[in-house]
C-alpha atoms as a PDB file:
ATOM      1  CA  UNK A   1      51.068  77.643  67.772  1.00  0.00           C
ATOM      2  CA  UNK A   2      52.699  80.793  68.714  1.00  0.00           C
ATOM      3  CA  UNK A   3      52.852  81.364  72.473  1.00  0.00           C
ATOM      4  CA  UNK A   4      51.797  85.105  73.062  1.00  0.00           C
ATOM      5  CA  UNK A   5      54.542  87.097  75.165  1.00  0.00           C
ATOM      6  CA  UNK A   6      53.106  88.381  78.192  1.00  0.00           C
ATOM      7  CA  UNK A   7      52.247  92.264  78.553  1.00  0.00           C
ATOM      8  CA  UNK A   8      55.116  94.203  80.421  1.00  0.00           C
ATOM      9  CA  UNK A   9      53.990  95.795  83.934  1.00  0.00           C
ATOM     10  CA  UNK A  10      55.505  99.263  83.392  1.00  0.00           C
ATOM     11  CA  UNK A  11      54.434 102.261  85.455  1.00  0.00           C
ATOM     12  CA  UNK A  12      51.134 103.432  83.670  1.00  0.00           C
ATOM     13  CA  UNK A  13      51.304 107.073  82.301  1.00  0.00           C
ATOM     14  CA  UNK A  14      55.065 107.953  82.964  1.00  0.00           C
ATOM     15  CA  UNK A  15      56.228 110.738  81.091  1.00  0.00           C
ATOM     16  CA  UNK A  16      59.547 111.763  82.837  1.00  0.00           C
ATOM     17  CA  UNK A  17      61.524 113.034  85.270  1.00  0.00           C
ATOM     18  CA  UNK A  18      58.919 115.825  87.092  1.00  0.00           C
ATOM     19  CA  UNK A  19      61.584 116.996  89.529  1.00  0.00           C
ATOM     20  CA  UNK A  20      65.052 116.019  91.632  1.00  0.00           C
ATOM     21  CA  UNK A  21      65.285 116.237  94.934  1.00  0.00           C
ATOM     22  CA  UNK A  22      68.486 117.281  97.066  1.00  0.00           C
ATOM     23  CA  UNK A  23      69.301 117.965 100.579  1.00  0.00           C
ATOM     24  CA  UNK A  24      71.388 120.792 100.955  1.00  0.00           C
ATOM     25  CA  UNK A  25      73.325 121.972 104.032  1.00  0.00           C
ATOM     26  CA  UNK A  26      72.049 125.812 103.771  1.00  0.00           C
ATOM     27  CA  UNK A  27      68.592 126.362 101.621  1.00  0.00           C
ATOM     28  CA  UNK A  28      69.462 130.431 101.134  1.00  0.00           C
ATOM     29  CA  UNK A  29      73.116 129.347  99.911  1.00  0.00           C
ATOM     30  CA  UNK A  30      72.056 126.507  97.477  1.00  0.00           C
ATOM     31  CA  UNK A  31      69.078 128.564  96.001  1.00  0.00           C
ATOM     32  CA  UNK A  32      71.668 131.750  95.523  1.00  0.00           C
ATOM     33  CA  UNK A  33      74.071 129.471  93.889  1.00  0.00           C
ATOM     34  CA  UNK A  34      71.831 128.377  91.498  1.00  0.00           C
ATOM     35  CA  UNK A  35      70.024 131.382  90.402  1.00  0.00           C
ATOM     36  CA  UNK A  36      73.680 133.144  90.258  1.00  0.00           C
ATOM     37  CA  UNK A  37      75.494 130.536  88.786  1.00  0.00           C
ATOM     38  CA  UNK A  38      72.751 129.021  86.353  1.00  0.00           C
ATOM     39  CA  UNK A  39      69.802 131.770  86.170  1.00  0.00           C
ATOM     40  CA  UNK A  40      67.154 129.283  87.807  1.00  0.00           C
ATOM     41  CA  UNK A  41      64.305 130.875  89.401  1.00  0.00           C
ATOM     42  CA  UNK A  42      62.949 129.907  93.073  1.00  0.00           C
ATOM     43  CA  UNK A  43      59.448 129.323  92.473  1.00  0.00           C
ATOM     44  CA  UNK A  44      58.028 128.522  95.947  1.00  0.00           C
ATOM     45  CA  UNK A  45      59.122 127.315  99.679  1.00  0.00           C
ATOM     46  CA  UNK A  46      57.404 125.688 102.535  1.00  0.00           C
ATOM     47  CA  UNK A  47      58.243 124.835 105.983  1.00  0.00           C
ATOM     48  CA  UNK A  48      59.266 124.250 108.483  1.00  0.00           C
ATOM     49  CA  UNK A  49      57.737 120.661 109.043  1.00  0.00           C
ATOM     50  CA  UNK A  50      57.582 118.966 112.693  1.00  0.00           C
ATOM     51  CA  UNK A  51      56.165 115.702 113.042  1.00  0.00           C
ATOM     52  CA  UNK A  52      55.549 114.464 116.708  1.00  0.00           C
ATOM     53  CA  UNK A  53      54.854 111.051 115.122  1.00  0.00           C
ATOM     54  CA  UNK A  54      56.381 109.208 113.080  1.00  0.00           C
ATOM     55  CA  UNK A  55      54.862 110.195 109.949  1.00  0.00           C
ATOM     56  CA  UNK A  56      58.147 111.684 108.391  1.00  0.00           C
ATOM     57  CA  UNK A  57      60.297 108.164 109.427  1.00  0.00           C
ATOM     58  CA  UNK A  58      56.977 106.147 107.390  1.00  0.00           C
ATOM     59  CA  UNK A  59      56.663 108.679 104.660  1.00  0.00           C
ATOM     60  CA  UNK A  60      60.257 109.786 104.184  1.00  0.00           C
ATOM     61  CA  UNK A  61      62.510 107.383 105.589  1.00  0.00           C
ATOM     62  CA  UNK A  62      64.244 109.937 107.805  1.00  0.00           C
ATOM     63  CA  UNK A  63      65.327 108.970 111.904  1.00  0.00           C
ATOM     64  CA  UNK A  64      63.201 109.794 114.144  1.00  0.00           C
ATOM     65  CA  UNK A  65      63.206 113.366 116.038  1.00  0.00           C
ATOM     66  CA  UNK A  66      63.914 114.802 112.147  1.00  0.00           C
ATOM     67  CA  UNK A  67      62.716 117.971 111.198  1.00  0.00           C
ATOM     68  CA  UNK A  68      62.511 119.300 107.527  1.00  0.00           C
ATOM     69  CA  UNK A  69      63.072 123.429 108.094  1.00  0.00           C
ATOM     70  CA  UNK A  70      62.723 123.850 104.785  1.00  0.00           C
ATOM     71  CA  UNK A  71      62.243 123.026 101.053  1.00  0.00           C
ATOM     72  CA  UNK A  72      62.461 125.115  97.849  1.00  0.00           C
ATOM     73  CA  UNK A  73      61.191 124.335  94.720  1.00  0.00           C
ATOM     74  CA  UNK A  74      63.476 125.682  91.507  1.00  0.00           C
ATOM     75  CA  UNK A  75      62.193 125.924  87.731  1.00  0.00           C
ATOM     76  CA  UNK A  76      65.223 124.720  86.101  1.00  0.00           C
ATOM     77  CA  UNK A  77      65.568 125.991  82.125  1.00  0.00           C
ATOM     78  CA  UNK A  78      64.561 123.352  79.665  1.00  0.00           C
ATOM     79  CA  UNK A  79      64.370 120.074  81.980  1.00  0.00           C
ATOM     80  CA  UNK A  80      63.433 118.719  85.598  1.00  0.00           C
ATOM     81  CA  UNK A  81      62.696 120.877  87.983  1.00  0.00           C
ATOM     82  CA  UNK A  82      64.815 121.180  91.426  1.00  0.00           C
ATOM     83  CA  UNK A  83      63.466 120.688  94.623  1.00  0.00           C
ATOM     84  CA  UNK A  84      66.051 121.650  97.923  1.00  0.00           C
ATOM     85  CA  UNK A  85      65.612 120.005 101.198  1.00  0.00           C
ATOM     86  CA  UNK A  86      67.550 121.244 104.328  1.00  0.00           C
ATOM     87  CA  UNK A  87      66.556 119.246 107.229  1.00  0.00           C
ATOM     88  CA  UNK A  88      67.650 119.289 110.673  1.00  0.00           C
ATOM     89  CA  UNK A  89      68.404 116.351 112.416  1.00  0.00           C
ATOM     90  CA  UNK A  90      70.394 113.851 114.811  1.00  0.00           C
ATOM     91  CA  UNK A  91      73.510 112.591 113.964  1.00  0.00           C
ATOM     92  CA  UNK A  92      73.200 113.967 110.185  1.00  0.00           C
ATOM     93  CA  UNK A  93      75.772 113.453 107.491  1.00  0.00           C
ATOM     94  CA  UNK A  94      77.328 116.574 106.443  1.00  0.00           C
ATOM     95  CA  UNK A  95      79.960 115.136 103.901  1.00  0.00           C
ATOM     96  CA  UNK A  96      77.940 114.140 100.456  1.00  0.00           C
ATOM     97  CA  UNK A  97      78.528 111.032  99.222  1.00  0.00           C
ATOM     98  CA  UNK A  98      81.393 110.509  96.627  1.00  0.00           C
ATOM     99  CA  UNK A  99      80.398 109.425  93.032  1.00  0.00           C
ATOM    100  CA  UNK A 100      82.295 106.000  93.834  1.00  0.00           C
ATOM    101  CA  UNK A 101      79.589 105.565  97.100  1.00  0.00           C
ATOM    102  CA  UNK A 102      76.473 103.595  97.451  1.00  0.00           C
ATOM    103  CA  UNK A 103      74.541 106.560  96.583  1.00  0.00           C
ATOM    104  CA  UNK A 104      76.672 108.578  94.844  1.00  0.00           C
ATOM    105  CA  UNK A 105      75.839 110.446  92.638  1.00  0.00           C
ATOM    106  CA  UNK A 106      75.921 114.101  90.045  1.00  0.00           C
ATOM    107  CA  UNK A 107      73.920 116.587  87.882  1.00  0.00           C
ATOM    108  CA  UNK A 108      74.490 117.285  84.524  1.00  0.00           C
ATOM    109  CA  UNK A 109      73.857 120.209  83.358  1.00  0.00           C
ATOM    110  CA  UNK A 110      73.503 120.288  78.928  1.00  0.00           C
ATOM    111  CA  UNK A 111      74.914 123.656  77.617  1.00  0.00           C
ATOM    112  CA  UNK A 112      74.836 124.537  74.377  1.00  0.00           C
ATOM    113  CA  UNK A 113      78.470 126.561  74.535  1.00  0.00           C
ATOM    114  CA  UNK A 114      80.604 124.512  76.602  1.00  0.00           C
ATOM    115  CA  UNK A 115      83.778 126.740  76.242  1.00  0.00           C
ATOM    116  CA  UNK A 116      81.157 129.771  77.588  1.00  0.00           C
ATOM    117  CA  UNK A 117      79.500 127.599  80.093  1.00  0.00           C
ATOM    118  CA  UNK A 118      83.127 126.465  81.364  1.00  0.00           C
ATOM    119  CA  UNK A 119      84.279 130.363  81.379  1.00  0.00           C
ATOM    120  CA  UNK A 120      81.189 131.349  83.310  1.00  0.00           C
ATOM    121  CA  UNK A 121      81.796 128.724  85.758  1.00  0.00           C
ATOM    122  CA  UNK A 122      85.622 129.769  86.687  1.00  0.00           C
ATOM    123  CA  UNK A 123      83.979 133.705  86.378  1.00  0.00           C
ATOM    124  CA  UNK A 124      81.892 132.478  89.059  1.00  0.00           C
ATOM    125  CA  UNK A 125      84.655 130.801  91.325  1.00  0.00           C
ATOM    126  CA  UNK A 126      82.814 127.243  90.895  1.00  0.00           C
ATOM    127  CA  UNK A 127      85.319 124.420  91.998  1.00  0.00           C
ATOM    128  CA  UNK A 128      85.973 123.202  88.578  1.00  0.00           C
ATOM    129  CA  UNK A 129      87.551 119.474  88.886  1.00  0.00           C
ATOM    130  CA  UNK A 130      90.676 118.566  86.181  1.00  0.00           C
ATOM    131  CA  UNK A 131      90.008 119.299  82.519  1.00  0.00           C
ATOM    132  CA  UNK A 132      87.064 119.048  79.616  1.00  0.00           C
ATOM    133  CA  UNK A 133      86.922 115.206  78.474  1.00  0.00           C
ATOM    134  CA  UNK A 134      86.166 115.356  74.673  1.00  0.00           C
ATOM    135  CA  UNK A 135      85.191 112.214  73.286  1.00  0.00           C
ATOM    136  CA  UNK A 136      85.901 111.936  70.125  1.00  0.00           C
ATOM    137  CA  UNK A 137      85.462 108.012  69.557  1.00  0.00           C
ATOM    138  CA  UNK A 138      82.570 105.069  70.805  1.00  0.00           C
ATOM    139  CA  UNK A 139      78.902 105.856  71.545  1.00  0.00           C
ATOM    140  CA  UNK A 140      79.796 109.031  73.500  1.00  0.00           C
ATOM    141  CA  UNK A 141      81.613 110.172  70.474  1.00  0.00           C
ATOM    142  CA  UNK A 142      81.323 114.406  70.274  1.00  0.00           C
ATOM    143  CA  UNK A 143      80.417 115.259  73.421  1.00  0.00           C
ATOM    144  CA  UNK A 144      82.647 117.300  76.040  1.00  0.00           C
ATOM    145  CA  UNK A 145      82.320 117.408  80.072  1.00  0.00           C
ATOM    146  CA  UNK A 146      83.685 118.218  82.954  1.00  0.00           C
ATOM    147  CA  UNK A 147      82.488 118.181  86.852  1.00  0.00           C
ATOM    148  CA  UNK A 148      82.433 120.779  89.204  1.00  0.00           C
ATOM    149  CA  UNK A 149      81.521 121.091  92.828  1.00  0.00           C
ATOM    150  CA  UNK A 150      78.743 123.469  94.453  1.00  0.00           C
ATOM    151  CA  UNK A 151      79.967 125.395  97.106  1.00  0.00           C
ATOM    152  CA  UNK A 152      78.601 122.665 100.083  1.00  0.00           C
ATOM    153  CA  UNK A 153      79.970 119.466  97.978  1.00  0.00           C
ATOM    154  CA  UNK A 154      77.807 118.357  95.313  1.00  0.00           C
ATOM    155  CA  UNK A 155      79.141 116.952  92.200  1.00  0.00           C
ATOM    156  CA  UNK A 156      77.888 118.406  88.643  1.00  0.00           C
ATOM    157  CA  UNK A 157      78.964 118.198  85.286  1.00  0.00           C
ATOM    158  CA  UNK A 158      78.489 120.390  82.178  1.00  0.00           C
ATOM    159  CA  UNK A 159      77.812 118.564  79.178  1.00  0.00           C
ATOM    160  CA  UNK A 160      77.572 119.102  75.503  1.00  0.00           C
ATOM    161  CA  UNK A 161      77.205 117.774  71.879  1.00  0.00           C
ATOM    162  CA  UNK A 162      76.218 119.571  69.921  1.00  0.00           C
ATOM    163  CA  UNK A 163      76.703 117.697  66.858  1.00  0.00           C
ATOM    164  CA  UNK A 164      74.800 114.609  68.254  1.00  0.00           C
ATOM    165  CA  UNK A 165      76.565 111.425  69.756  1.00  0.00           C
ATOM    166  CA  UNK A 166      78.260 108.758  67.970  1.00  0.00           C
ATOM    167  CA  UNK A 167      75.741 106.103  68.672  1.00  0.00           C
ATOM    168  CA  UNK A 168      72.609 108.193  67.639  1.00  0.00           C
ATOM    169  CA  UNK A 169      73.911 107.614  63.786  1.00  0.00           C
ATOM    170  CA  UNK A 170      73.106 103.383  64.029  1.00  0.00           C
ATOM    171  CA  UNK A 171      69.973 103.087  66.709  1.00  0.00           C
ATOM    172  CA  UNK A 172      66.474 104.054  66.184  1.00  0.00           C
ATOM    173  CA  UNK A 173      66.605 104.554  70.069  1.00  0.00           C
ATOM    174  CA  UNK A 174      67.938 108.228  71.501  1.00  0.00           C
ATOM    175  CA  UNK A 175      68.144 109.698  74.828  1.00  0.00           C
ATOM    176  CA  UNK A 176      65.962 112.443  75.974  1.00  0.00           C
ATOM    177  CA  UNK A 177      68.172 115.554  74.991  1.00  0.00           C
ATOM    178  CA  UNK A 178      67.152 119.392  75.904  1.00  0.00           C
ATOM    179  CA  UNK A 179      65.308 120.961  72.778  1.00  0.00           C
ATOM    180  CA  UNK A 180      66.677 124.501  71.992  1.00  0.00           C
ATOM    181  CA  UNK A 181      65.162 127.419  74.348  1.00  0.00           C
END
């Protein structure tokens, strides 16, 4: 007989990625630089937060004496929506972390145009690092990137195919992919 496999304990009802959430060094610069730079709208903001227990070390994992000044929550196009943190607090790290860090880590950003996206970005005077990367060969096969920086540090990368990747022509499995606006 047949041993049954057992059921698989996934998170019940999942159905993606709601929002992101950064901590930014300025809240007014990071919202400008994305409703300038990208055309995202600034939906709504709270704060600021104070906590004279320890509520925000239990519920956020922040050291004590933290205060959250504010947050802003972005609508972002066609995918996950932004949320932007600037906190206030002892001893805080002001340098992000670098992609090769514990931690590290980037946005990317799908464009349908890269060369336009790419030109809007230098029109803009985004820190645009090296040159595009066009993969022409392996499972990334026809897509082109590049990172860039925000103005406070943040790594981002544009990213396009708009011919599909290489892989998607042998697997019944794809990646989520922005559907046209």
């Amino acid at each position: 007989m047949k041993e049954e496999a057992e059921p698989l304990d996934f998170l019940p009802g999942c159905r993606g990625i709601e929002h992101i959430g950064l901590t930014v060094p300025d809240l007014d610069q990071s919202v400008a630089f994305f409703s300038s730079v990208f055309g995202w709208e600034k939906i709504y903001e709270l704060g600021p937060f104070v906590s004279d227990d320890s509520w925000a070390e239990r519920q956020l994992a922040v050291p004590p004496g933290t205060v959250m000044e504010r947050l802003a929550f972005m609508r972002c196009a066609n995918g996950a929506n932004l949320e932007l943190f600037q906190y206030s607090t002892p001893d805080q790290a002001r340098t992000p972390p670098a992609n090769s860090d514990v931690g590290g880590h980037h946005l990317a950003f799908y464009v349908d145009d890269f060369d336009a996206a790419l030109a809007s970005l230098y029109r803009h005077g985004v820190d645009v690092l090296g040159t595009p990367v066009v993969r022409d060969q392996g499972p990334s096969g026809g897509q082109t990137w590049i990172y860039f920086r925000t103005p406070w540090g943040l790594t981002c990368e544009l990213v396009s195919f708009p011919a599909g990747k290489a892989y998607e022509r042998s697997s019944d499995r794809l990646l989520w992919q922005p559907q046209p606006l």
